[in-house]
PDB file of N, CA and C in Angstrom:
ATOM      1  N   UNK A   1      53.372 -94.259  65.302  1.00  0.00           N
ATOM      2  CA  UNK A   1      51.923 -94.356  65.210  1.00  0.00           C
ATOM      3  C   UNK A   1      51.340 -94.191  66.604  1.00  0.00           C
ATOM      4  N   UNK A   2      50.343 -93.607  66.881  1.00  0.00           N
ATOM      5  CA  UNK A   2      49.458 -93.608  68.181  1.00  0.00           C
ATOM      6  C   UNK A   2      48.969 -94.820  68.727  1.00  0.00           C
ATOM      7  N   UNK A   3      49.069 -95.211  69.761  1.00  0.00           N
ATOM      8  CA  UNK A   3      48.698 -96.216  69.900  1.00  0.00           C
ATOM      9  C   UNK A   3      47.859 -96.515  71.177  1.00  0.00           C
ATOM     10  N   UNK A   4      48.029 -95.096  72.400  1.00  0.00           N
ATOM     11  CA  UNK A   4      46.609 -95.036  73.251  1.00  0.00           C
ATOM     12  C   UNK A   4      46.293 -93.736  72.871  1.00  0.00           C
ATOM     13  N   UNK A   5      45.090 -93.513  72.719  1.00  0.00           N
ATOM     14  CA  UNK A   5      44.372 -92.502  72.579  1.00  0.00           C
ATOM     15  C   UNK A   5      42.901 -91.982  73.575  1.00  0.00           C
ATOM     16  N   UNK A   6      42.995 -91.185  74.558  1.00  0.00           N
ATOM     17  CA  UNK A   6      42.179 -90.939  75.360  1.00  0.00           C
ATOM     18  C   UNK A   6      41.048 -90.232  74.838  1.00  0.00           C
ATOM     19  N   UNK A   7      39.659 -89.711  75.681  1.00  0.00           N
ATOM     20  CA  UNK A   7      38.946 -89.427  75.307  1.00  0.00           C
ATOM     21  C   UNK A   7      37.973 -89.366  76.681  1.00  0.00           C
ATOM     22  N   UNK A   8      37.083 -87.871  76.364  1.00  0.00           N
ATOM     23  CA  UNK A   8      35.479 -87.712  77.910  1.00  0.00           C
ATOM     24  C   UNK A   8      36.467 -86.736  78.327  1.00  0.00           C
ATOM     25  N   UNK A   9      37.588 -85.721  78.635  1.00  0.00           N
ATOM     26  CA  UNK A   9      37.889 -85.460  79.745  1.00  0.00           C
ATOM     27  C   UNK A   9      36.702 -83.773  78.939  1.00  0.00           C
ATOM     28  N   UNK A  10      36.228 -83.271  80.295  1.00  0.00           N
ATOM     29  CA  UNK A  10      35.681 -82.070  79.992  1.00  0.00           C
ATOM     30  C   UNK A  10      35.571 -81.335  81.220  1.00  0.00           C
ATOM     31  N   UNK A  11      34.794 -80.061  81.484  1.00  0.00           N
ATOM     32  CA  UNK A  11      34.881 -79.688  82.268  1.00  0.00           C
ATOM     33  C   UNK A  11      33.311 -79.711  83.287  1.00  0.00           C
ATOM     34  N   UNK A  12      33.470 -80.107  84.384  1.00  0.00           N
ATOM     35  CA  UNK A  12      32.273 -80.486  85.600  1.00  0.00           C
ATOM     36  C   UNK A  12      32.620 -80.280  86.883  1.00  0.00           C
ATOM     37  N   UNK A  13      30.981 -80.038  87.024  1.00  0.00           N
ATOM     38  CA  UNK A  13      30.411 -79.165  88.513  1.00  0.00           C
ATOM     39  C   UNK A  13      30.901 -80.673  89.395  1.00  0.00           C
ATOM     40  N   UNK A  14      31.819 -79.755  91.003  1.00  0.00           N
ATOM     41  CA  UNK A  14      31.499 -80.651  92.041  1.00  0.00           C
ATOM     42  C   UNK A  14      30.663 -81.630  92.236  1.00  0.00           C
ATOM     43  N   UNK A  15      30.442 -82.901  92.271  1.00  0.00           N
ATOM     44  CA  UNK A  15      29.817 -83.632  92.805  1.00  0.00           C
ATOM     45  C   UNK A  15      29.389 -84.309  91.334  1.00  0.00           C
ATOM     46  N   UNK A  16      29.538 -84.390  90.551  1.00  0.00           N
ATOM     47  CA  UNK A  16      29.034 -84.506  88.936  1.00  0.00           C
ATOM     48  C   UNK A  16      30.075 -86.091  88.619  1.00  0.00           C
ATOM     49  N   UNK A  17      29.834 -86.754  87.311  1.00  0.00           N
ATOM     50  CA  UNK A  17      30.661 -87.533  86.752  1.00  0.00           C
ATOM     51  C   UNK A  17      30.703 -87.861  85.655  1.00  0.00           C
ATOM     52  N   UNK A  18      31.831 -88.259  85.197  1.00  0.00           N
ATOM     53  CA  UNK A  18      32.719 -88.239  83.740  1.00  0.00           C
ATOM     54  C   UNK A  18      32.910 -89.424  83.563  1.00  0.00           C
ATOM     55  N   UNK A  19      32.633 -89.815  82.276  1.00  0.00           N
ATOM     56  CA  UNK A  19      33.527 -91.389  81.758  1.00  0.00           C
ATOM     57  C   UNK A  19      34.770 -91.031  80.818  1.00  0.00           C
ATOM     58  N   UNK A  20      35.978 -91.597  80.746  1.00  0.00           N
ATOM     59  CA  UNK A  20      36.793 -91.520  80.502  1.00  0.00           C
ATOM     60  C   UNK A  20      37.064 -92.667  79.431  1.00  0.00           C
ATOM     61  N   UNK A  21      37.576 -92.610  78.276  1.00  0.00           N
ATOM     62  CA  UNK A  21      37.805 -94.138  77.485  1.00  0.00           C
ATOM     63  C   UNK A  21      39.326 -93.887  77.010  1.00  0.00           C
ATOM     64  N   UNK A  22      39.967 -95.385  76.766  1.00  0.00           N
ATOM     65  CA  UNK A  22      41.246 -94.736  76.444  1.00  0.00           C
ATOM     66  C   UNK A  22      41.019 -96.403  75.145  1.00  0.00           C
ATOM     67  N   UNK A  23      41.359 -95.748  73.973  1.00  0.00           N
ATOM     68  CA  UNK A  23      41.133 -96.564  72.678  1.00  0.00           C
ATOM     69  C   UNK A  23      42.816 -97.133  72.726  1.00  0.00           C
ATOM     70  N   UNK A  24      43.053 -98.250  72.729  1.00  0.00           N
ATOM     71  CA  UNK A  24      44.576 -98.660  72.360  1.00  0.00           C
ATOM     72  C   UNK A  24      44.524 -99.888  71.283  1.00  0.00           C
ATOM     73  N   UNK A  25      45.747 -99.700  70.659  1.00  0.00           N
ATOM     74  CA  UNK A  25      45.920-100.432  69.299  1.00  0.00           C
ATOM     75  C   UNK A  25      45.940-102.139  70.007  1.00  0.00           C
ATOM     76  N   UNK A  26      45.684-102.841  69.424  1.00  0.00           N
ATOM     77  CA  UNK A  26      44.976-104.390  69.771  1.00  0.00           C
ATOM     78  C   UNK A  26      46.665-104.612  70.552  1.00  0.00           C
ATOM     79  N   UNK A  27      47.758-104.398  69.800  1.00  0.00           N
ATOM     80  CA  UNK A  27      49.288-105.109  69.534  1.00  0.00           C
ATOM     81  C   UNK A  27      49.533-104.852  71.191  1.00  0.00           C
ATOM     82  N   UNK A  28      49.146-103.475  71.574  1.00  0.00           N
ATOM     83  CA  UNK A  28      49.455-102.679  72.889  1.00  0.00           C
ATOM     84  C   UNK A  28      48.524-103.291  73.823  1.00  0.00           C
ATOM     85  N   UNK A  29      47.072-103.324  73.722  1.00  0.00           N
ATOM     86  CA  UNK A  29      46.517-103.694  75.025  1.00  0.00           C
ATOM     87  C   UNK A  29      46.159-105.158  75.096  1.00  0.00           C
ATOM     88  N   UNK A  30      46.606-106.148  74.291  1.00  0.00           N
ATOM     89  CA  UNK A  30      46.077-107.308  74.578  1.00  0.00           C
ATOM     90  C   UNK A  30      47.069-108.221  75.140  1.00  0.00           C
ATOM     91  N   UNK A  31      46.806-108.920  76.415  1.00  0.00           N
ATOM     92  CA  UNK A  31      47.622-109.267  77.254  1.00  0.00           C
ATOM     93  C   UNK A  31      48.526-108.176  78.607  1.00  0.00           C
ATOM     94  N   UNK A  32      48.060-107.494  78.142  1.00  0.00           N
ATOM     95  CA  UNK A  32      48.963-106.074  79.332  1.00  0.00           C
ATOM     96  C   UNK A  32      48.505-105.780  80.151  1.00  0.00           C
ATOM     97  N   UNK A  33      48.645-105.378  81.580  1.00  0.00           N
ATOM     98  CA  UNK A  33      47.847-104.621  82.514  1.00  0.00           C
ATOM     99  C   UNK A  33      48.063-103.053  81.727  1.00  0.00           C
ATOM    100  N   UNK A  34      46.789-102.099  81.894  1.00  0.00           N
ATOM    101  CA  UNK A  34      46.718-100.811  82.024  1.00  0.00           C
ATOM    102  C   UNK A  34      46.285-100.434  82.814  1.00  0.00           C
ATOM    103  N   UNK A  35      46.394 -99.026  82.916  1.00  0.00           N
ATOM    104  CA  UNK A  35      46.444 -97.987  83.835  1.00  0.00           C
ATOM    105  C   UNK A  35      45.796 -96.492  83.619  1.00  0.00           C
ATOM    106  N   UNK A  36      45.546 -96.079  84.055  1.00  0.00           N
ATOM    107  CA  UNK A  36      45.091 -94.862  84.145  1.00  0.00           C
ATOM    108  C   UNK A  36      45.859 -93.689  85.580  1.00  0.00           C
ATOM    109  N   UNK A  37      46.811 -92.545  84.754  1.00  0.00           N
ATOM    110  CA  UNK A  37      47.096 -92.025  85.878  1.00  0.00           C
ATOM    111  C   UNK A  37      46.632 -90.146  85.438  1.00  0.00           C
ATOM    112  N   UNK A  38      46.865 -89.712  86.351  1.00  0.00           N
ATOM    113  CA  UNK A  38      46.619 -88.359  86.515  1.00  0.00           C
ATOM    114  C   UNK A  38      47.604 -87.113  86.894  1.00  0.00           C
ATOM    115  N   UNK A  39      48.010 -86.119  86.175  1.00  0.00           N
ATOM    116  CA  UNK A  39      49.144 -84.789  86.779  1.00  0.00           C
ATOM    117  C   UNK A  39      48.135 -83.905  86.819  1.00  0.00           C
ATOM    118  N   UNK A  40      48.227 -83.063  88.084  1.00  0.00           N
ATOM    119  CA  UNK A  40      47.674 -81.693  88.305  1.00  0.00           C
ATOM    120  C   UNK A  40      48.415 -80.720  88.024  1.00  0.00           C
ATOM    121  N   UNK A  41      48.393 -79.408  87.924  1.00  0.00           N
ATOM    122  CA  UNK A  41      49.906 -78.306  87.738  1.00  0.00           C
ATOM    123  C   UNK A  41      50.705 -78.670  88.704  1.00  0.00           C
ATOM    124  N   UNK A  42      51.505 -78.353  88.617  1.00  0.00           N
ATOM    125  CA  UNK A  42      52.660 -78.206  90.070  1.00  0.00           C
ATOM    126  C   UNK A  42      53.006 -79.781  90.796  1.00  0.00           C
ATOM    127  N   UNK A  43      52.293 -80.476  90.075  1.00  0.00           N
ATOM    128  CA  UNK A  43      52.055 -82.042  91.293  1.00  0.00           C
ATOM    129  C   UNK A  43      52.962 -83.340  90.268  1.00  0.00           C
ATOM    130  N   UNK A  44      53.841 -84.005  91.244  1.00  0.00           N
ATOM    131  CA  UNK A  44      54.222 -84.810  90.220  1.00  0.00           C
ATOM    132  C   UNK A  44      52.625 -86.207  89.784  1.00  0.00           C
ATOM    133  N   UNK A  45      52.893 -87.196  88.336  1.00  0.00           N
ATOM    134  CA  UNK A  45      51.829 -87.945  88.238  1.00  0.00           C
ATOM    135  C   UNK A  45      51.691 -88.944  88.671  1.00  0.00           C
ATOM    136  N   UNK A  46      50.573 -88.903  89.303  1.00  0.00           N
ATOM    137  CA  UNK A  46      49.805 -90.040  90.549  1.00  0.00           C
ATOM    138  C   UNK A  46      49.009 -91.455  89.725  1.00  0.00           C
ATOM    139  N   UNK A  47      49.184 -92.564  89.946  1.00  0.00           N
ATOM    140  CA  UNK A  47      48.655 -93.528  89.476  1.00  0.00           C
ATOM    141  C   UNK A  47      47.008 -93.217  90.400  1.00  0.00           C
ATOM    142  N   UNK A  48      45.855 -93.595  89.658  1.00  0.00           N
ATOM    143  CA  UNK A  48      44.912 -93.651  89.598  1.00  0.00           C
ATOM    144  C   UNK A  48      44.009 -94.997  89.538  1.00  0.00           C
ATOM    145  N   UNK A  49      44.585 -96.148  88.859  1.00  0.00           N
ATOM    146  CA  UNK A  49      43.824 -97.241  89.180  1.00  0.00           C
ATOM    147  C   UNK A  49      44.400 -98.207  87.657  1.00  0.00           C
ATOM    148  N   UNK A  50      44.405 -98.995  88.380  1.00  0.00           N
ATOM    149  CA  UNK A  50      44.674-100.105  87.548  1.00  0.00           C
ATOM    150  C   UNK A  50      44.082-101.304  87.123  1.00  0.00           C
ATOM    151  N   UNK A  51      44.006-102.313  85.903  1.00  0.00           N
ATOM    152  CA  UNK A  51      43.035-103.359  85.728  1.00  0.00           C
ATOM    153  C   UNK A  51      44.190-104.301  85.267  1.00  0.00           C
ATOM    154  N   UNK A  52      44.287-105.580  85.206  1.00  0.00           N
ATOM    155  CA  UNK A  52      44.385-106.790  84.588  1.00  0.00           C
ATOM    156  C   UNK A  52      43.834-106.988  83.720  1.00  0.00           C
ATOM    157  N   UNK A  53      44.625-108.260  82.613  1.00  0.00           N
ATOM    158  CA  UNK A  53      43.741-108.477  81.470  1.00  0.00           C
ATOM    159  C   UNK A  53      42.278-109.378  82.065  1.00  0.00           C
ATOM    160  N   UNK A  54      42.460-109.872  83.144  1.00  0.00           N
ATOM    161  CA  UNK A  54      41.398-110.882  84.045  1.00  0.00           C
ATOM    162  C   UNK A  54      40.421-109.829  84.732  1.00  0.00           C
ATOM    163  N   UNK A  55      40.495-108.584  85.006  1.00  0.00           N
ATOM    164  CA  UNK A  55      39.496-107.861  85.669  1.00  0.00           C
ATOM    165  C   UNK A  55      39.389-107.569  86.499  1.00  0.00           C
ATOM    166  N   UNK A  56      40.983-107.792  87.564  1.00  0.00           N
ATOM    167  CA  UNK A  56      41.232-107.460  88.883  1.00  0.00           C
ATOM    168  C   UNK A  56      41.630-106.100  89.128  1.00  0.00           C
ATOM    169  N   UNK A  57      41.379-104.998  89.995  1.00  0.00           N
ATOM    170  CA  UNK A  57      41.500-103.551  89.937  1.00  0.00           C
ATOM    171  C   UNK A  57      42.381-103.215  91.127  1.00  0.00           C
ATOM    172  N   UNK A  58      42.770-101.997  91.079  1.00  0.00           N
ATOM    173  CA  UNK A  58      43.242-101.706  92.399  1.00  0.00           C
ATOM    174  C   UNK A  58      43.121 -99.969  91.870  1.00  0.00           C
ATOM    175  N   UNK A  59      43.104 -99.628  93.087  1.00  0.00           N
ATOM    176  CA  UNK A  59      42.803 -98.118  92.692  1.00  0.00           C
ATOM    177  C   UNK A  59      43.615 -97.353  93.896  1.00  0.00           C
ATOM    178  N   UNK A  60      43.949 -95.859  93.978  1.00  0.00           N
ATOM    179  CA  UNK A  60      44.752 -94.947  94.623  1.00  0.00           C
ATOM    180  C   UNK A  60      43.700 -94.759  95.496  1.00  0.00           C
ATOM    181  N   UNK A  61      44.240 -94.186  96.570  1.00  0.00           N
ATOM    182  CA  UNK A  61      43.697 -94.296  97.881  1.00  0.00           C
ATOM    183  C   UNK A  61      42.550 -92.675  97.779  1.00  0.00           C
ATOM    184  N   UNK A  62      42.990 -91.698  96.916  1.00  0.00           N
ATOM    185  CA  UNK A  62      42.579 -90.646  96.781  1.00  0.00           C
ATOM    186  C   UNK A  62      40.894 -90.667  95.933  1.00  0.00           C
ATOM    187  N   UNK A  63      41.026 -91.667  95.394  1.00  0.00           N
ATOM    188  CA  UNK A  63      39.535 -91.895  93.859  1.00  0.00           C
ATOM    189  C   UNK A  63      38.754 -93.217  94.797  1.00  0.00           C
ATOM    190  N   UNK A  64      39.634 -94.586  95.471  1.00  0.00           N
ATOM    191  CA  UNK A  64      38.771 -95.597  96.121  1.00  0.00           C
ATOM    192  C   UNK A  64      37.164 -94.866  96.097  1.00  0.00           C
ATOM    193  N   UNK A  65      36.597 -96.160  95.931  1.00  0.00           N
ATOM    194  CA  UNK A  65      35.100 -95.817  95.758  1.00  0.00           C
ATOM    195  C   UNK A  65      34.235 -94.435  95.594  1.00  0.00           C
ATOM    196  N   UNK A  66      34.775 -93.809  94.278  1.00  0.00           N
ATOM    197  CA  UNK A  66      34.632 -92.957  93.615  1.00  0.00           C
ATOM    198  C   UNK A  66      34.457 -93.394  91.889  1.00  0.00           C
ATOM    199  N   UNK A  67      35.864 -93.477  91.960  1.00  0.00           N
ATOM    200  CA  UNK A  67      36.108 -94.227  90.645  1.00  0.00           C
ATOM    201  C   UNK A  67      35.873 -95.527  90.364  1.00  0.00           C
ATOM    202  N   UNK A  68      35.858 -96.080  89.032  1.00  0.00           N
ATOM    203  CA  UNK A  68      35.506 -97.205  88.379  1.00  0.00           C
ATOM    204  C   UNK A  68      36.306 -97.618  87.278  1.00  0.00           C
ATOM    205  N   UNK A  69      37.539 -98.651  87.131  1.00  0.00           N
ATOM    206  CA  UNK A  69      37.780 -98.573  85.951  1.00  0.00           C
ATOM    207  C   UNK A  69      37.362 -99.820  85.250  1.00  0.00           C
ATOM    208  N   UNK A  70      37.396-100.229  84.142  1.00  0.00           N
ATOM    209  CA  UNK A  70      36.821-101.380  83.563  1.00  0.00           C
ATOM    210  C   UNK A  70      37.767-101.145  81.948  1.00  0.00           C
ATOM    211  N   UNK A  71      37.486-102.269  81.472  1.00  0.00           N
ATOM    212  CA  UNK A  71      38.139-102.788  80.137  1.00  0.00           C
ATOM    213  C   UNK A  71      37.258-103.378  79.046  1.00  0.00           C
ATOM    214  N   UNK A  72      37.192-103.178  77.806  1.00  0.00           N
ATOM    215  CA  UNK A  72      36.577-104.110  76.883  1.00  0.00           C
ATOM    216  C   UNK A  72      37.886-104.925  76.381  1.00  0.00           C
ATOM    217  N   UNK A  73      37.975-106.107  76.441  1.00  0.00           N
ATOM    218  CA  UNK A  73      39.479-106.484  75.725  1.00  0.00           C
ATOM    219  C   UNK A  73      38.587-106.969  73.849  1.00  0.00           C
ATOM    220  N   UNK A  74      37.486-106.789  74.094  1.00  0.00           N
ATOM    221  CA  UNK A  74      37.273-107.890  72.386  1.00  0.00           C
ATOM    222  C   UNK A  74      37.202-106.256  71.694  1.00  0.00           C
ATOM    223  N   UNK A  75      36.919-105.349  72.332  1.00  0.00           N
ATOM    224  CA  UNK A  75      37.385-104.045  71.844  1.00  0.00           C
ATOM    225  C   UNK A  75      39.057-102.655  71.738  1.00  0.00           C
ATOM    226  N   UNK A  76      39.454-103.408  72.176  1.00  0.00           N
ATOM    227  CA  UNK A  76      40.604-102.939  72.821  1.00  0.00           C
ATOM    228  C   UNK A  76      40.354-101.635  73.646  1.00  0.00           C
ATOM    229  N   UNK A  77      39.766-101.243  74.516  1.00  0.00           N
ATOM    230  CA  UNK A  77      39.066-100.244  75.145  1.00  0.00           C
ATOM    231  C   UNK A  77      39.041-100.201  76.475  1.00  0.00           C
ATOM    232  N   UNK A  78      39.585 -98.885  77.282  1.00  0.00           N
ATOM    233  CA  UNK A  78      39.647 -99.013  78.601  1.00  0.00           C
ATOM    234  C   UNK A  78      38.738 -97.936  79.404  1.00  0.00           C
ATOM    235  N   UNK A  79      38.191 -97.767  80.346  1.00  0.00           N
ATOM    236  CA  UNK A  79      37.392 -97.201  80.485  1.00  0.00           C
ATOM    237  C   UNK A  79      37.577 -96.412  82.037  1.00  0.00           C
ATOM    238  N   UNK A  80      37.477 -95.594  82.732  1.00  0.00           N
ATOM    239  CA  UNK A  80      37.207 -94.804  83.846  1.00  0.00           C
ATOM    240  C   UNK A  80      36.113 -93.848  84.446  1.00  0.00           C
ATOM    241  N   UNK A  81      35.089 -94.772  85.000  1.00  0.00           N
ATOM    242  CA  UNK A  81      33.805 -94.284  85.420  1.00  0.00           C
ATOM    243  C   UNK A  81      34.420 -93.429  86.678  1.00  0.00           C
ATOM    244  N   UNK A  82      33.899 -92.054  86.698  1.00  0.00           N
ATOM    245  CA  UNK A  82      34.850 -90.898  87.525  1.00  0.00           C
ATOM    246  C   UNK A  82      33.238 -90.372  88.103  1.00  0.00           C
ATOM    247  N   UNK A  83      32.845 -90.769  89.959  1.00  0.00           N
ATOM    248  CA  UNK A  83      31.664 -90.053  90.093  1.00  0.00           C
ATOM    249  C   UNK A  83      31.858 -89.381  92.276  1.00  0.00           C
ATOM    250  N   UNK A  84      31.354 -88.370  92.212  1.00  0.00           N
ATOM    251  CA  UNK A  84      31.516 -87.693  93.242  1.00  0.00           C
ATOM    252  C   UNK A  84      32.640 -86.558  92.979  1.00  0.00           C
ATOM    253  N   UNK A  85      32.609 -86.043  91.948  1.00  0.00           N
ATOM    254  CA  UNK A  85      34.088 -85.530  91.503  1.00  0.00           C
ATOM    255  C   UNK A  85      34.199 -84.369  92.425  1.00  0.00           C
ATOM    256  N   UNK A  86      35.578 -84.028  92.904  1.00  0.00           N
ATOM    257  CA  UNK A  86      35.847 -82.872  93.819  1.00  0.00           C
ATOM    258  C   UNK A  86      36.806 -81.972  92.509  1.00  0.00           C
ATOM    259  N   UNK A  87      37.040 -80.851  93.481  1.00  0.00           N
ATOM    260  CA  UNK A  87      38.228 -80.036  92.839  1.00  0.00           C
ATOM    261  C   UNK A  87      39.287 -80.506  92.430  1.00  0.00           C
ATOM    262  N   UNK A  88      39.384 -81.208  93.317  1.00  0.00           N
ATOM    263  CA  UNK A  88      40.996 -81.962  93.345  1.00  0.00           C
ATOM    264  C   UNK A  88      41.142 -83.041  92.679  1.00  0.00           C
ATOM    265  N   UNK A  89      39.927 -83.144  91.765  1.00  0.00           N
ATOM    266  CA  UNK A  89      40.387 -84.130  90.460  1.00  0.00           C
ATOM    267  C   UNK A  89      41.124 -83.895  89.562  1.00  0.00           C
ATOM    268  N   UNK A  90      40.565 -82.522  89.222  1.00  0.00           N
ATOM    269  CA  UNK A  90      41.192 -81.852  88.242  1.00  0.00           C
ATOM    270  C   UNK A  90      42.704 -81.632  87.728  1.00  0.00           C
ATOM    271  N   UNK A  91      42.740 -82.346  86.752  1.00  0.00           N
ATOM    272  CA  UNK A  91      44.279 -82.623  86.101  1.00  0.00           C
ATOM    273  C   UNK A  91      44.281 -83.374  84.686  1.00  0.00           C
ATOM    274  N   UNK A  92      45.062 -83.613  84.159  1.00  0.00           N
ATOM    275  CA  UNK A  92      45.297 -84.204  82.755  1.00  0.00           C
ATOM    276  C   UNK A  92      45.327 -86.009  83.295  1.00  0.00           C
ATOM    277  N   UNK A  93      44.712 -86.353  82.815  1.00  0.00           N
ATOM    278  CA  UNK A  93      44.425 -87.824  82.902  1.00  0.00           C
ATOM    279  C   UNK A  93      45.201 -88.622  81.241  1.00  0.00           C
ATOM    280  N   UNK A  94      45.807 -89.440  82.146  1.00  0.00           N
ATOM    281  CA  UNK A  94      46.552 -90.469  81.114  1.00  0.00           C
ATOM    282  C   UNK A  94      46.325 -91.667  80.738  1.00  0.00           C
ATOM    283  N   UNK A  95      46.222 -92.479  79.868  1.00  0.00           N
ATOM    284  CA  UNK A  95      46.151 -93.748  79.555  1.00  0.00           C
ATOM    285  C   UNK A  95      47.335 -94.224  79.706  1.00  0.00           C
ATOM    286  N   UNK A  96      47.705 -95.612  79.918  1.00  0.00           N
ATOM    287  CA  UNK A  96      49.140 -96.138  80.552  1.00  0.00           C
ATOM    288  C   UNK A  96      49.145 -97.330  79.854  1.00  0.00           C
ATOM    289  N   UNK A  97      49.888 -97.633  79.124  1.00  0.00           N
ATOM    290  CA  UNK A  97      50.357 -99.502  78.835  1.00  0.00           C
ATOM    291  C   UNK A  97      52.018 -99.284  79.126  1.00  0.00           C
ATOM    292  N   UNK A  98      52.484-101.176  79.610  1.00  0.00           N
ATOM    293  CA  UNK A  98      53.664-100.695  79.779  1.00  0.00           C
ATOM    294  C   UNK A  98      54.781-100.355  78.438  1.00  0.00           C
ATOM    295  N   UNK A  99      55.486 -99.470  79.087  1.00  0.00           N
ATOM    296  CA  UNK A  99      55.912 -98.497  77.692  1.00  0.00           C
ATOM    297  C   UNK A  99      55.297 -97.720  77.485  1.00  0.00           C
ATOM    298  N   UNK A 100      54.438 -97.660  77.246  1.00  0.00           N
ATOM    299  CA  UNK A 100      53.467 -96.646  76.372  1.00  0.00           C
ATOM    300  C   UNK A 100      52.561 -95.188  76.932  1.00  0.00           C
ATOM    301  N   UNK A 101      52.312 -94.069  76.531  1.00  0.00           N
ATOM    302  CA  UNK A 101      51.729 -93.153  77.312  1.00  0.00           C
ATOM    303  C   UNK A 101      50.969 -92.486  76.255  1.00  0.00           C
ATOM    304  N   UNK A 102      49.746 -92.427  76.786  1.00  0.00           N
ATOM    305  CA  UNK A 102      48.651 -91.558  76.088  1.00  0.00           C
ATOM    306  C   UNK A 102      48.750 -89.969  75.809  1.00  0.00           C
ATOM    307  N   UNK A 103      48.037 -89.286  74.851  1.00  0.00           N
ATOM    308  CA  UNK A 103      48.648 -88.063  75.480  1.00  0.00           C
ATOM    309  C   UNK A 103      47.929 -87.122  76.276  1.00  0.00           C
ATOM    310  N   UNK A 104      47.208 -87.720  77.259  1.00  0.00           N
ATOM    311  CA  UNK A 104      46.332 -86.957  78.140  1.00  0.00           C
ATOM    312  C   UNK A 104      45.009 -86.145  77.611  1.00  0.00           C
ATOM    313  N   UNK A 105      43.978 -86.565  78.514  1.00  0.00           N
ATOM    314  CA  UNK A 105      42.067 -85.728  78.166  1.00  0.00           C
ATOM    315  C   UNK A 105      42.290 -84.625  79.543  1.00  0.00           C
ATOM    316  N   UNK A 106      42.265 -83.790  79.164  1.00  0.00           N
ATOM    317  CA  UNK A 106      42.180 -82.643  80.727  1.00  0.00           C
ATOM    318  C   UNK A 106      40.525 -82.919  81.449  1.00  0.00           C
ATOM    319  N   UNK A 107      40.569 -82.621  82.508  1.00  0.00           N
ATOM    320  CA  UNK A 107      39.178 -82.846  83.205  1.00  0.00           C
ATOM    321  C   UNK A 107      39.389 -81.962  84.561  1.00  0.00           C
ATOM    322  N   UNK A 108      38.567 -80.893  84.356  1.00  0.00           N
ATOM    323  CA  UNK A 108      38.145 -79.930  85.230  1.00  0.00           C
ATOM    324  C   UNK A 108      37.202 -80.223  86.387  1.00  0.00           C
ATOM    325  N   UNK A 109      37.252 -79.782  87.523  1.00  0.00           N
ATOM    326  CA  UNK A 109      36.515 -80.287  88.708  1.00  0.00           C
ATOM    327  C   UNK A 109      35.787 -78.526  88.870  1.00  0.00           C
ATOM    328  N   UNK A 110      34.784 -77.615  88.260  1.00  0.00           N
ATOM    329  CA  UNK A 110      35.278 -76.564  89.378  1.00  0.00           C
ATOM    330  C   UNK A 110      33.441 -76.051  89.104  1.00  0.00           C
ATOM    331  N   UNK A 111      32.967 -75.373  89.691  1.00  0.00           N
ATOM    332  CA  UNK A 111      32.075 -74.576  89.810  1.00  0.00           C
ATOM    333  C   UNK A 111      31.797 -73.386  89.063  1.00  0.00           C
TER     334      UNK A 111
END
């Protein structure tokens, strides 16, 4: 059965921003840290930012104060506010529980 399911990735102009949601089954995200990571072509996949079930974040040195991630837990719902976007965003974005892998929203950076 599916159990993260992503969603928002599309394609946007430089400097523009995207919300990202990743829907996971209650069993999977309640109590877990998730994650959100990212593969470009050719690039191995880069963690992107992380939350606690408490609301504590940490994010990759590449998105820091760019990105935003946040959580609904009474929804099971994870979220990635994506703003200042460059080229070099652009890649397949993943939802993460441990174990578990989404199957990626693509999100274009380009002009």
């Amino acid at each position: 059965q599916v159990q993260l399911v992503e969603s928002g990735g599309d394609l946007v102009q430089p400097g523009g921003s995207l919300t990202l949601s990743c829907v996971a089954s209650r069993s999977i995200f309640r109590g877990n840290v998730m994650d959100w990571y990212r593969q470009a072509p050719g690039k191995l996949r880069e963690l992107v930012a992380t939350i606690t079930v408490g609301g504590i974040t940490t994010y990759g040195a590449n998105v820091k104060g760019r990105f935003t991630i946040s959580r609904d837990n009474a929804k099971s719902v994870m979220y990635l506010q994506m703003n200042s976007l460059k080229p070099e965003d652009t890649a397949v974005y993943y939802c993460h529980a441990p174990g578990t892998w989404g199957q990626g929203t693509q999100v274009t950076v380009s002009s």
